[in-house]
PDB file of N, CA and C in Angstrom:
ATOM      1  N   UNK A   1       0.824  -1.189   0.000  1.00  0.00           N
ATOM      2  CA  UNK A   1       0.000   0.000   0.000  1.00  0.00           C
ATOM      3  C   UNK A   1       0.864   1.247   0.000  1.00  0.00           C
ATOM      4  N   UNK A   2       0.407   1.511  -0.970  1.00  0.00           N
ATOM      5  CA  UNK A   2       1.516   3.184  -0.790  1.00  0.00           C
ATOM      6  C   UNK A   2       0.451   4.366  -0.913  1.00  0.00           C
ATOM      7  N   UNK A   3      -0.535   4.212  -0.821  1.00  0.00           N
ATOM      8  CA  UNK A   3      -1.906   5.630  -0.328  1.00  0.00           C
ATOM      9  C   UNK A   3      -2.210   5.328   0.704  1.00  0.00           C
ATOM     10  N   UNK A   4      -2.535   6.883   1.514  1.00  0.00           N
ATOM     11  CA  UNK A   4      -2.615   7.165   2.691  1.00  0.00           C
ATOM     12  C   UNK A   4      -4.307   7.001   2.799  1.00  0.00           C
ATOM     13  N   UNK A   5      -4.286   6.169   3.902  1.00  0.00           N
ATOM     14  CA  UNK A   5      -6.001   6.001   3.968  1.00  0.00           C
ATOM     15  C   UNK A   5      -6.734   7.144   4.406  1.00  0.00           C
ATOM     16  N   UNK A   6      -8.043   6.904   4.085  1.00  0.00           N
ATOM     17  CA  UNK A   6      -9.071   7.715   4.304  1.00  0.00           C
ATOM     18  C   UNK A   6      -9.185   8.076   5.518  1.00  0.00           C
ATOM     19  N   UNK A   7      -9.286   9.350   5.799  1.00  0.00           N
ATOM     20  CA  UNK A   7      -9.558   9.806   7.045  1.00  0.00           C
ATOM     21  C   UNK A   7     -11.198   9.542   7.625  1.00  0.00           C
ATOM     22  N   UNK A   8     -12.235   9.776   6.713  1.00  0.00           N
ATOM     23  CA  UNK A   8     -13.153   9.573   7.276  1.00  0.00           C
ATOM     24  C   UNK A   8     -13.511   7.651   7.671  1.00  0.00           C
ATOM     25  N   UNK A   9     -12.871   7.099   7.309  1.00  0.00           N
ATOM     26  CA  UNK A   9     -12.570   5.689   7.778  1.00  0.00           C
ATOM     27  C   UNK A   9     -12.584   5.208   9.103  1.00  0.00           C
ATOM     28  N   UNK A  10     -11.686   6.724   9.880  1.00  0.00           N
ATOM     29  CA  UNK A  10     -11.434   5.996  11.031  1.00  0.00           C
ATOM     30  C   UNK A  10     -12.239   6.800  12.202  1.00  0.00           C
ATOM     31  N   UNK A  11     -11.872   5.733  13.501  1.00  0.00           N
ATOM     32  CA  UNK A  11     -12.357   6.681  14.708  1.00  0.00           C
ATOM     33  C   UNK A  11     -11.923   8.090  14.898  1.00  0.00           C
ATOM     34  N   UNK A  12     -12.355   9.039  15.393  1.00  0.00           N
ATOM     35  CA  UNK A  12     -11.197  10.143  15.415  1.00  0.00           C
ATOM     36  C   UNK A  12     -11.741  10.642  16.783  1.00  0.00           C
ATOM     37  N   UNK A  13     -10.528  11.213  17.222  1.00  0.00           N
ATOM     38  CA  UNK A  13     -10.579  12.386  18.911  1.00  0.00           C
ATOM     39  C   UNK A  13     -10.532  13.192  18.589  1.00  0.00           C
ATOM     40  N   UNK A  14     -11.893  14.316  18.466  1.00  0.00           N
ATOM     41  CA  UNK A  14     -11.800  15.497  17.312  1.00  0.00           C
ATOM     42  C   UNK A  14     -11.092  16.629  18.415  1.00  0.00           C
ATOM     43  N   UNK A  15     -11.469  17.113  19.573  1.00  0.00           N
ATOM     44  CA  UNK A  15     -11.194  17.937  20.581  1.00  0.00           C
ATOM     45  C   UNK A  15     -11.535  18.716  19.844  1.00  0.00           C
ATOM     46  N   UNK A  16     -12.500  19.562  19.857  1.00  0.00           N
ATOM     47  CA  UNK A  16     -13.074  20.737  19.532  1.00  0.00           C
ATOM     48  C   UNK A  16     -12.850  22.283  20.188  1.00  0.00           C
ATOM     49  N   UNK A  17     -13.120  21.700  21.157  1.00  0.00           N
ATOM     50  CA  UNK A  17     -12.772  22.729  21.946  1.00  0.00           C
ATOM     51  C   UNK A  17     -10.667  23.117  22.310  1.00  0.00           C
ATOM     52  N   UNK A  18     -10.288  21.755  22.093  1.00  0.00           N
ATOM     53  CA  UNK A  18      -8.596  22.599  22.598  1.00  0.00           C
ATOM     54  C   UNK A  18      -7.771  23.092  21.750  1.00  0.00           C
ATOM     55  N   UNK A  19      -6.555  23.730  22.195  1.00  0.00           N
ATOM     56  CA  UNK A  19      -5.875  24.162  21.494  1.00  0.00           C
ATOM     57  C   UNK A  19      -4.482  24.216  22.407  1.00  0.00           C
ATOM     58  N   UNK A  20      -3.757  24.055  21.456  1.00  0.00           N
ATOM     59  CA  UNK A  20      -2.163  24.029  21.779  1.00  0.00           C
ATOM     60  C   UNK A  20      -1.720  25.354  21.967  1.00  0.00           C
ATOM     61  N   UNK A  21      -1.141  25.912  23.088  1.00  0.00           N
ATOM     62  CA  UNK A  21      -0.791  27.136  23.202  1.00  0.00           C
ATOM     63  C   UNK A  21       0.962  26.605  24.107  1.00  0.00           C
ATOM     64  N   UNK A  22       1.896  27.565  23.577  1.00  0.00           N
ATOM     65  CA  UNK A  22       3.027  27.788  23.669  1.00  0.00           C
ATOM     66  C   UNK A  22       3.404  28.671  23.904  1.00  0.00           C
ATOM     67  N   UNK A  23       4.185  29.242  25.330  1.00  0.00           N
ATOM     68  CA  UNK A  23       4.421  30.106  26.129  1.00  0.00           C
ATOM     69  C   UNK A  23       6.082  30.343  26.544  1.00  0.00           C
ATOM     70  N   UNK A  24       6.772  31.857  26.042  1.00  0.00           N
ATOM     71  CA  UNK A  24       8.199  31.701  26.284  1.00  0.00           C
ATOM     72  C   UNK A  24       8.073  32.852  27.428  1.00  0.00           C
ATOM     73  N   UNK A  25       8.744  32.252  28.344  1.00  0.00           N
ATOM     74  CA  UNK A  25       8.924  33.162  29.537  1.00  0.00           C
ATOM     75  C   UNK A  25      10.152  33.687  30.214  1.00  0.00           C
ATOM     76  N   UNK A  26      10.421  34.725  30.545  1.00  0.00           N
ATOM     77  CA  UNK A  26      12.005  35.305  30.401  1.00  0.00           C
ATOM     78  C   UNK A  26      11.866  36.013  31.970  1.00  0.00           C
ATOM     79  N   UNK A  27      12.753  35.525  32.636  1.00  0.00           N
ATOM     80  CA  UNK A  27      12.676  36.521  33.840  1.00  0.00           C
ATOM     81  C   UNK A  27      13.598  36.012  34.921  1.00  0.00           C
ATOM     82  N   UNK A  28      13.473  36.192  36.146  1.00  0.00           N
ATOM     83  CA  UNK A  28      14.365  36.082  37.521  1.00  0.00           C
ATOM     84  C   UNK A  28      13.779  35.521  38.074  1.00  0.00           C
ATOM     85  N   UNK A  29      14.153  34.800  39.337  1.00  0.00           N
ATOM     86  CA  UNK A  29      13.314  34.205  40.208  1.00  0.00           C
ATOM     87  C   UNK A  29      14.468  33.603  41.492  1.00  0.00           C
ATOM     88  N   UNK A  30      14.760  34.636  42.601  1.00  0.00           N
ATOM     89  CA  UNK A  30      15.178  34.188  43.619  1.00  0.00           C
ATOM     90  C   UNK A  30      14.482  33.574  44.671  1.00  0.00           C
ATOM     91  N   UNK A  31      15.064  32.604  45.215  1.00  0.00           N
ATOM     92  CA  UNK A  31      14.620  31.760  46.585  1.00  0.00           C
ATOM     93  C   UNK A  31      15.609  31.474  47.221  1.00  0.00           C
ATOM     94  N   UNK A  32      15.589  31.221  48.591  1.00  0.00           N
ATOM     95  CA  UNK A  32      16.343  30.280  49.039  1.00  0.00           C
ATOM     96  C   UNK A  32      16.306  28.816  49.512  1.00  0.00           C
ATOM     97  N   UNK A  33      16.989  27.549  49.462  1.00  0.00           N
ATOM     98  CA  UNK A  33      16.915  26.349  49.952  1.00  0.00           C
ATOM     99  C   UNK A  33      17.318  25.659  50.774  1.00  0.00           C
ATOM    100  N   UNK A  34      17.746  24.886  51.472  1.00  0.00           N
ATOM    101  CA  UNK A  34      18.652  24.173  51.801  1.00  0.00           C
ATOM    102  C   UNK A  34      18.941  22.932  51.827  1.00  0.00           C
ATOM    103  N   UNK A  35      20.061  22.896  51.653  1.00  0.00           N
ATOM    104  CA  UNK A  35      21.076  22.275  51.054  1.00  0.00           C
ATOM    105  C   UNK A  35      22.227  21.666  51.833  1.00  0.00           C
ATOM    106  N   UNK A  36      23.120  20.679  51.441  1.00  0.00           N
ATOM    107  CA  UNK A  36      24.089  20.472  51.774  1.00  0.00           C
ATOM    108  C   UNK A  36      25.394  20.720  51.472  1.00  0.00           C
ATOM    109  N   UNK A  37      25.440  20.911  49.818  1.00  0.00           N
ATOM    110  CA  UNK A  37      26.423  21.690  49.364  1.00  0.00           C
ATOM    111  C   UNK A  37      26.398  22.398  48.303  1.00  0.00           C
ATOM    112  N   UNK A  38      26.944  23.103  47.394  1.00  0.00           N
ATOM    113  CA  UNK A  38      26.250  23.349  46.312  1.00  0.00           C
ATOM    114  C   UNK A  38      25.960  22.360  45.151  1.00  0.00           C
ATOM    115  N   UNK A  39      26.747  21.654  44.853  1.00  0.00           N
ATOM    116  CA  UNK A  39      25.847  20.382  44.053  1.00  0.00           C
ATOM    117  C   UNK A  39      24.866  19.746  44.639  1.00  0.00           C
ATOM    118  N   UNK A  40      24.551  19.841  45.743  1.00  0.00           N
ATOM    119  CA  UNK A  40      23.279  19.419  46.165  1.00  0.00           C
ATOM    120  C   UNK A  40      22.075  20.380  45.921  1.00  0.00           C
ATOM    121  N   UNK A  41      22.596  21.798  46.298  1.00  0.00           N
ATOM    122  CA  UNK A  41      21.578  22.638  45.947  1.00  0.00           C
ATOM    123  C   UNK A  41      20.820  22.978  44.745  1.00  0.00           C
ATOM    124  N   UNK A  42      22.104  22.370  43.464  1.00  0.00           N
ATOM    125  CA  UNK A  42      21.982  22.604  42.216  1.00  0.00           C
ATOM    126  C   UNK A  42      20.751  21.470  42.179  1.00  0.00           C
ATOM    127  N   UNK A  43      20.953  20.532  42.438  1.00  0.00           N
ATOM    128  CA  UNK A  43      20.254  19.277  42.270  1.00  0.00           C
ATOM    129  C   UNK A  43      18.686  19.719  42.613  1.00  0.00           C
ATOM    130  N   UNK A  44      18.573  19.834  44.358  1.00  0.00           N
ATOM    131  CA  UNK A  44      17.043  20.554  44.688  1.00  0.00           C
ATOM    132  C   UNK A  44      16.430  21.408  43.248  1.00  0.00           C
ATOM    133  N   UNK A  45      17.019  22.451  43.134  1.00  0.00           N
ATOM    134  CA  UNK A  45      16.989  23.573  42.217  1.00  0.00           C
ATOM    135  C   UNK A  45      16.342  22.866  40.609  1.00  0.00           C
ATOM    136  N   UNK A  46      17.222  22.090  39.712  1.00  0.00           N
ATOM    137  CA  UNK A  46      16.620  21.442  39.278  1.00  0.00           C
ATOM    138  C   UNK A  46      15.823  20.530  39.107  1.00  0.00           C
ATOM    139  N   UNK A  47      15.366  19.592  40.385  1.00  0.00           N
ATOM    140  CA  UNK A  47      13.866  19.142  40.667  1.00  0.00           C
ATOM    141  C   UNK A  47      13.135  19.756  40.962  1.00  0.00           C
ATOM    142  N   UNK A  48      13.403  21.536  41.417  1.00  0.00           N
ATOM    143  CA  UNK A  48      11.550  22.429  41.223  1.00  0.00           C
ATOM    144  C   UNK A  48      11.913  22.563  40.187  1.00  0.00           C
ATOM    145  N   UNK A  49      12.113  23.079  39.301  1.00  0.00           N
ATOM    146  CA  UNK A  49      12.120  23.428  37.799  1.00  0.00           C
ATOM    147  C   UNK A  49      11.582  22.015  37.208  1.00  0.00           C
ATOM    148  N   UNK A  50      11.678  20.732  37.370  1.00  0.00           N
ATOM    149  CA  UNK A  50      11.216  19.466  36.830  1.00  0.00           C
ATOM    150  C   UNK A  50       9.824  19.471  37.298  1.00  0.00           C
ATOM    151  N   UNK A  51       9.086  19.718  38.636  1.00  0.00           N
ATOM    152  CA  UNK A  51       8.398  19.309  39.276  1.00  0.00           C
ATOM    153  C   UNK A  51       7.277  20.310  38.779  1.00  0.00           C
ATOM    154  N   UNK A  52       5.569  19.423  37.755  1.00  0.00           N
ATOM    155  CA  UNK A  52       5.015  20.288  37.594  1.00  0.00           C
ATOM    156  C   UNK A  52       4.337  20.724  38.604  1.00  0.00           C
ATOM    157  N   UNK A  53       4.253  20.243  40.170  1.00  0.00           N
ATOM    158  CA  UNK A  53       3.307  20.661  40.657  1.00  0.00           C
ATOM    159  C   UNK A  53       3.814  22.089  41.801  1.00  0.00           C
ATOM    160  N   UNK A  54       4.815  22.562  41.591  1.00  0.00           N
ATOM    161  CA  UNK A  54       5.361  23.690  41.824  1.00  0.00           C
ATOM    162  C   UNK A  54       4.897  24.725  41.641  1.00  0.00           C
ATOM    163  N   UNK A  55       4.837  25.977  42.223  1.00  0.00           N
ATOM    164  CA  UNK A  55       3.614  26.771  42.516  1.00  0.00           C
ATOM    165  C   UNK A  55       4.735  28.227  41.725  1.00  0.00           C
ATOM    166  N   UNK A  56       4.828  28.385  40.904  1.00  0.00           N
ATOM    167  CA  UNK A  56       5.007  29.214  40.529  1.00  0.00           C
ATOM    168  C   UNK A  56       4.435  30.816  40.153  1.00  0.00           C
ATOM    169  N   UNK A  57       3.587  31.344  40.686  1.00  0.00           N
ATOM    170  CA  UNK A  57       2.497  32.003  40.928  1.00  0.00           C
ATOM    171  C   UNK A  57       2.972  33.370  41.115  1.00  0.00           C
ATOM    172  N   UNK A  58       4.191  33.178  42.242  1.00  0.00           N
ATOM    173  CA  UNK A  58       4.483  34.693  42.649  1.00  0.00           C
ATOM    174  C   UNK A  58       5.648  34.933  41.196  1.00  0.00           C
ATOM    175  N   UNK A  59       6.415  34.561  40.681  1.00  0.00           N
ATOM    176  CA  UNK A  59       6.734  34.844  39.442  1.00  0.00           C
ATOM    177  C   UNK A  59       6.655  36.150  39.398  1.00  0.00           C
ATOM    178  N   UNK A  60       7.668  37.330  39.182  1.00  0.00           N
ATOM    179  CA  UNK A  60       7.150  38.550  38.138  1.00  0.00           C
ATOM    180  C   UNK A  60       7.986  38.525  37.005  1.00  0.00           C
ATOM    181  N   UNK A  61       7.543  38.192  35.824  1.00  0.00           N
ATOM    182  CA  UNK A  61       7.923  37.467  35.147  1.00  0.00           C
ATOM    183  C   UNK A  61       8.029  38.942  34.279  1.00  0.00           C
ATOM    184  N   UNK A  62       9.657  38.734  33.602  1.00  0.00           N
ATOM    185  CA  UNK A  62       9.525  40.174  33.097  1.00  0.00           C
ATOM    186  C   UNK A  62       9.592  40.142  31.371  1.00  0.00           C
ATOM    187  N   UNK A  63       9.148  38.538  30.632  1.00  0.00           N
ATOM    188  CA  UNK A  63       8.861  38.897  29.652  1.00  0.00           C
ATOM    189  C   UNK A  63       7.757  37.580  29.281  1.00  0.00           C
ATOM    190  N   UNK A  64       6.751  37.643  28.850  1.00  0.00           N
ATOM    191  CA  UNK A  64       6.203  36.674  28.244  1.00  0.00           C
ATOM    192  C   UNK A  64       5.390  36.614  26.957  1.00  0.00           C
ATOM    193  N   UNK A  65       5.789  35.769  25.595  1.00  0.00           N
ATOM    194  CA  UNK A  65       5.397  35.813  24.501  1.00  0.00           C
ATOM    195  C   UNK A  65       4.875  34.689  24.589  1.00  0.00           C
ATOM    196  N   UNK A  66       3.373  34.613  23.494  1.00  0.00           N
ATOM    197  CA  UNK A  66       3.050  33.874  22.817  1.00  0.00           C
ATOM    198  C   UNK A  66       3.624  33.537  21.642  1.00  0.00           C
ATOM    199  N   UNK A  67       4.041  32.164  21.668  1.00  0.00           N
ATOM    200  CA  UNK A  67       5.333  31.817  20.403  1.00  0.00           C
ATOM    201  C   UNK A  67       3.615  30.981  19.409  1.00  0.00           C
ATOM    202  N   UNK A  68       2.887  30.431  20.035  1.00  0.00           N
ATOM    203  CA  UNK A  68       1.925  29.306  18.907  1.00  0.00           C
ATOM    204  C   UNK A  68       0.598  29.248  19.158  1.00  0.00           C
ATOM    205  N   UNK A  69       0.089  29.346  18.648  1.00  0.00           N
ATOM    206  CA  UNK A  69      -1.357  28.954  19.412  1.00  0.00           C
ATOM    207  C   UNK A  69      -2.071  28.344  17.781  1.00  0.00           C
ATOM    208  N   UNK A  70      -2.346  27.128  18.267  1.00  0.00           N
ATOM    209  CA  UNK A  70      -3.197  26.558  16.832  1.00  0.00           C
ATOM    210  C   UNK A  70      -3.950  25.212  17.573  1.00  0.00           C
ATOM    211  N   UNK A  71      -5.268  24.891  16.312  1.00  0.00           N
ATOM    212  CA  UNK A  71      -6.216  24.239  16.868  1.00  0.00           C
ATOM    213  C   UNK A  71      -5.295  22.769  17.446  1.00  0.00           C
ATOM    214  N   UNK A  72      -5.804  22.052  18.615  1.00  0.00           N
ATOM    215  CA  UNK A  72      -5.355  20.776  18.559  1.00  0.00           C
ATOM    216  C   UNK A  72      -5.777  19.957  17.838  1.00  0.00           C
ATOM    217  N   UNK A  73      -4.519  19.111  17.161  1.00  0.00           N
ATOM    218  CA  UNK A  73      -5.230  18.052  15.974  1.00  0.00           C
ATOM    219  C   UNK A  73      -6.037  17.186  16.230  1.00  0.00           C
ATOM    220  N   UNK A  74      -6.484  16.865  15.118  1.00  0.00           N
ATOM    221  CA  UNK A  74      -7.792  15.742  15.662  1.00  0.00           C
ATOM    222  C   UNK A  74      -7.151  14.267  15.573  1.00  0.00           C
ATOM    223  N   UNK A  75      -7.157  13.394  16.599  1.00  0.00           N
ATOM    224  CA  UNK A  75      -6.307  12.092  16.725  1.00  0.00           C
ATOM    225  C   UNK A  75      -7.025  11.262  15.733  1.00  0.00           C
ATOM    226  N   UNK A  76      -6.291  10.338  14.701  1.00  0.00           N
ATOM    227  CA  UNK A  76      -7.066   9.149  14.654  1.00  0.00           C
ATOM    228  C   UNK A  76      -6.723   8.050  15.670  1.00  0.00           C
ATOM    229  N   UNK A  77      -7.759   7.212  15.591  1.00  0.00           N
ATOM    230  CA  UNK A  77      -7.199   5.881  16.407  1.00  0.00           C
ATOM    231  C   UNK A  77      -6.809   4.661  14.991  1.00  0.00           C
ATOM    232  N   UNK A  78      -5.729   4.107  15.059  1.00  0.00           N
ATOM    233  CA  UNK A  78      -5.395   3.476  14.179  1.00  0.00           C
ATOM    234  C   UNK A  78      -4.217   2.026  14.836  1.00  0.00           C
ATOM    235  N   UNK A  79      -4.435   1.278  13.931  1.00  0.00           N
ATOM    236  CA  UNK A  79      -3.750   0.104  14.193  1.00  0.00           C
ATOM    237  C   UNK A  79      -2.884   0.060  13.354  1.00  0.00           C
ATOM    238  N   UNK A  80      -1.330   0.308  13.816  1.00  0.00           N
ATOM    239  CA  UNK A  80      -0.088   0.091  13.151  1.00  0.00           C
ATOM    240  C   UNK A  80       0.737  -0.793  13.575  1.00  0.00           C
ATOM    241  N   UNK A  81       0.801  -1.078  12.536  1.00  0.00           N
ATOM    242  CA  UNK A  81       1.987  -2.656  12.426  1.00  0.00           C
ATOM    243  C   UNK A  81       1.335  -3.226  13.679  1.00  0.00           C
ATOM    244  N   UNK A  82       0.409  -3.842  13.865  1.00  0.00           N
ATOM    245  CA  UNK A  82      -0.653  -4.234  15.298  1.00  0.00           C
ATOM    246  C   UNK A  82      -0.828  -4.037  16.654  1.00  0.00           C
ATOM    247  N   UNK A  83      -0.125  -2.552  16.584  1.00  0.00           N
ATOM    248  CA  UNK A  83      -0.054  -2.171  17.644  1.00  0.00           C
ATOM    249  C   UNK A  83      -1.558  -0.806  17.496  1.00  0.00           C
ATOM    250  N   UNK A  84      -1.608  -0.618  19.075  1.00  0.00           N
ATOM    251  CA  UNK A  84      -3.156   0.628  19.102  1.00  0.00           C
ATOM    252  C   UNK A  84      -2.209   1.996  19.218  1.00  0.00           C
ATOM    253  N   UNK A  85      -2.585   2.724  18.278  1.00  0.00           N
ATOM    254  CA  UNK A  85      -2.107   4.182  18.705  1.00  0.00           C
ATOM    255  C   UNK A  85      -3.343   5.171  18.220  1.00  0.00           C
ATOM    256  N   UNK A  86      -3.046   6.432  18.637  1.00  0.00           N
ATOM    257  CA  UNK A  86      -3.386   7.653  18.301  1.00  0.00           C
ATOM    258  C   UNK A  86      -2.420   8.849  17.473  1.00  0.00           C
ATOM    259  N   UNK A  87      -2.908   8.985  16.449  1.00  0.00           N
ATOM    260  CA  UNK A  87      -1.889   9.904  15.236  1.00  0.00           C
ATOM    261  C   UNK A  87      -3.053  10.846  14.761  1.00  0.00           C
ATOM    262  N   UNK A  88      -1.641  11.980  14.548  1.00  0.00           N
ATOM    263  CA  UNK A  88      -2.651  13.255  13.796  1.00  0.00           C
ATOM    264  C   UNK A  88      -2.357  12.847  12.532  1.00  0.00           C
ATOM    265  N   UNK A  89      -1.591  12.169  12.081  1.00  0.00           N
ATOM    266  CA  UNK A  89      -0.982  11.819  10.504  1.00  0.00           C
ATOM    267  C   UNK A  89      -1.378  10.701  10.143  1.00  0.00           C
ATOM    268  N   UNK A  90      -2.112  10.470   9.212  1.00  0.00           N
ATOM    269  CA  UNK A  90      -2.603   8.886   8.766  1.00  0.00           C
ATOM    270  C   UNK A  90      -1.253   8.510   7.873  1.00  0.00           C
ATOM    271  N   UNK A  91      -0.787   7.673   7.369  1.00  0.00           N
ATOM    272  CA  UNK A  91       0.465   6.559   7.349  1.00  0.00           C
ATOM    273  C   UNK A  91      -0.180   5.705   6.181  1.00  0.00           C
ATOM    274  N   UNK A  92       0.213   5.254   4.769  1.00  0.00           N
ATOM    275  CA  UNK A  92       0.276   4.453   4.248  1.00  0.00           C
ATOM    276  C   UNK A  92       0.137   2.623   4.926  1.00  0.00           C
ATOM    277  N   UNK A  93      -1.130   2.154   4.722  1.00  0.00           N
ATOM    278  CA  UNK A  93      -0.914   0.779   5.799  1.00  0.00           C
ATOM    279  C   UNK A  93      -1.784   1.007   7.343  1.00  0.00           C
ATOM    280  N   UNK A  94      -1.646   1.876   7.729  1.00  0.00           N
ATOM    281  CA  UNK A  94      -2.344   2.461   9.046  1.00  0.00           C
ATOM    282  C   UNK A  94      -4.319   1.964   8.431  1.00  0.00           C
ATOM    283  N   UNK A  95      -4.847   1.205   9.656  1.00  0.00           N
ATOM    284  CA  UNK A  95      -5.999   0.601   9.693  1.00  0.00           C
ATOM    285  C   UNK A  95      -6.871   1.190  10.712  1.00  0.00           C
ATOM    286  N   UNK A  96      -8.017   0.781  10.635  1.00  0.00           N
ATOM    287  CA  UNK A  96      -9.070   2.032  11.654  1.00  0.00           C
ATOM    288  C   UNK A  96      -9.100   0.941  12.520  1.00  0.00           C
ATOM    289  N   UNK A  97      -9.253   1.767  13.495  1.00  0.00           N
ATOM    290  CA  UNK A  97      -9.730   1.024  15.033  1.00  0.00           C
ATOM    291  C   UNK A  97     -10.980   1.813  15.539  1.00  0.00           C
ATOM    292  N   UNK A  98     -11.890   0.780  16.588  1.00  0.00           N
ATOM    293  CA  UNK A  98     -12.501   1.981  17.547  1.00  0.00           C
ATOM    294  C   UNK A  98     -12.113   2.040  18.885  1.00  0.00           C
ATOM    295  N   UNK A  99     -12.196   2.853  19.319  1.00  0.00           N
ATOM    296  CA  UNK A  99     -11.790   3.311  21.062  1.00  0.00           C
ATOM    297  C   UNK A  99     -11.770   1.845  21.704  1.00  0.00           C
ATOM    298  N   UNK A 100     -10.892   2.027  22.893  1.00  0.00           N
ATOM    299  CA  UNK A 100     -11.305   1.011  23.654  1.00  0.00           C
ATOM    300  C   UNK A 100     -11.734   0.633  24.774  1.00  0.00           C
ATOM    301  N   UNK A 101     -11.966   0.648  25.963  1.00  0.00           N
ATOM    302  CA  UNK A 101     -12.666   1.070  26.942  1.00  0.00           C
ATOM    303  C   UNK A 101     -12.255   1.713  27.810  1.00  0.00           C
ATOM    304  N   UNK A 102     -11.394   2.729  27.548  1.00  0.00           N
ATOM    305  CA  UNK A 102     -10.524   3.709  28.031  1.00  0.00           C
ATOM    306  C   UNK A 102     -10.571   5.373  27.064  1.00  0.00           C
ATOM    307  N   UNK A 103     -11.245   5.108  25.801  1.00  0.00           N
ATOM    308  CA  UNK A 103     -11.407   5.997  24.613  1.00  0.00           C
ATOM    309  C   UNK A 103      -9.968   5.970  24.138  1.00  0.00           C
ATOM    310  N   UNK A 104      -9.540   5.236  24.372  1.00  0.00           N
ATOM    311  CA  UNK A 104      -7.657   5.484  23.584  1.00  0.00           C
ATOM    312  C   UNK A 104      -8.034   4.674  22.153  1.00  0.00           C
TER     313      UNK A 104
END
């Protein structure tokens, strides 16, 4: 098969409502921690920066652009090479599936 199947073929996760938005943020942000040494502190330091549930709030954040904002794609559900996925790109060979009792 070398054509890309039909989209209306398959299941799809339309999300209507979302959208992908992309946010660049430029600024300072002192705290203090403690620590044991400074490679330890470095370490703390980069697990809040990892950690989404970090409260970043007080922030005065002294630059912020919108870099993207576009609709979120609509997923198909498709069976490749027999495995279950979700793709915004239908694939030459790619087969329809429906949800499964999870909506994946």
């Amino acid at each position: 098969m070398t054509d890309t199947p039909d989209p209306t073929a398959f299941s799809a996760n339309e999300k209507p409502r979302e959208f992908d938005v992309v946010f660049r943020v430029s600024g300072t942000v002192r705290m203090t921690i403690e620590a044991d040494d400074k490679d330890d502190a470095r370490r703390k330091a980069e697990a809040m920066i990892d950690d989404s549930r970090q409260d970043w709030s007080d922030i005065d954040a002294e630059e912020i652009d919108i870099n993207y904002v576009a609709k979120s794609p609509t997923m198909y559900r498709v069976l490749r090479d027999g495995k279950k996925f979700q793709v915004s790109r239908l694939l030459p060979g790619d087969l329809p599936r429906e949800p499964d009792e999870r909506g994946f």
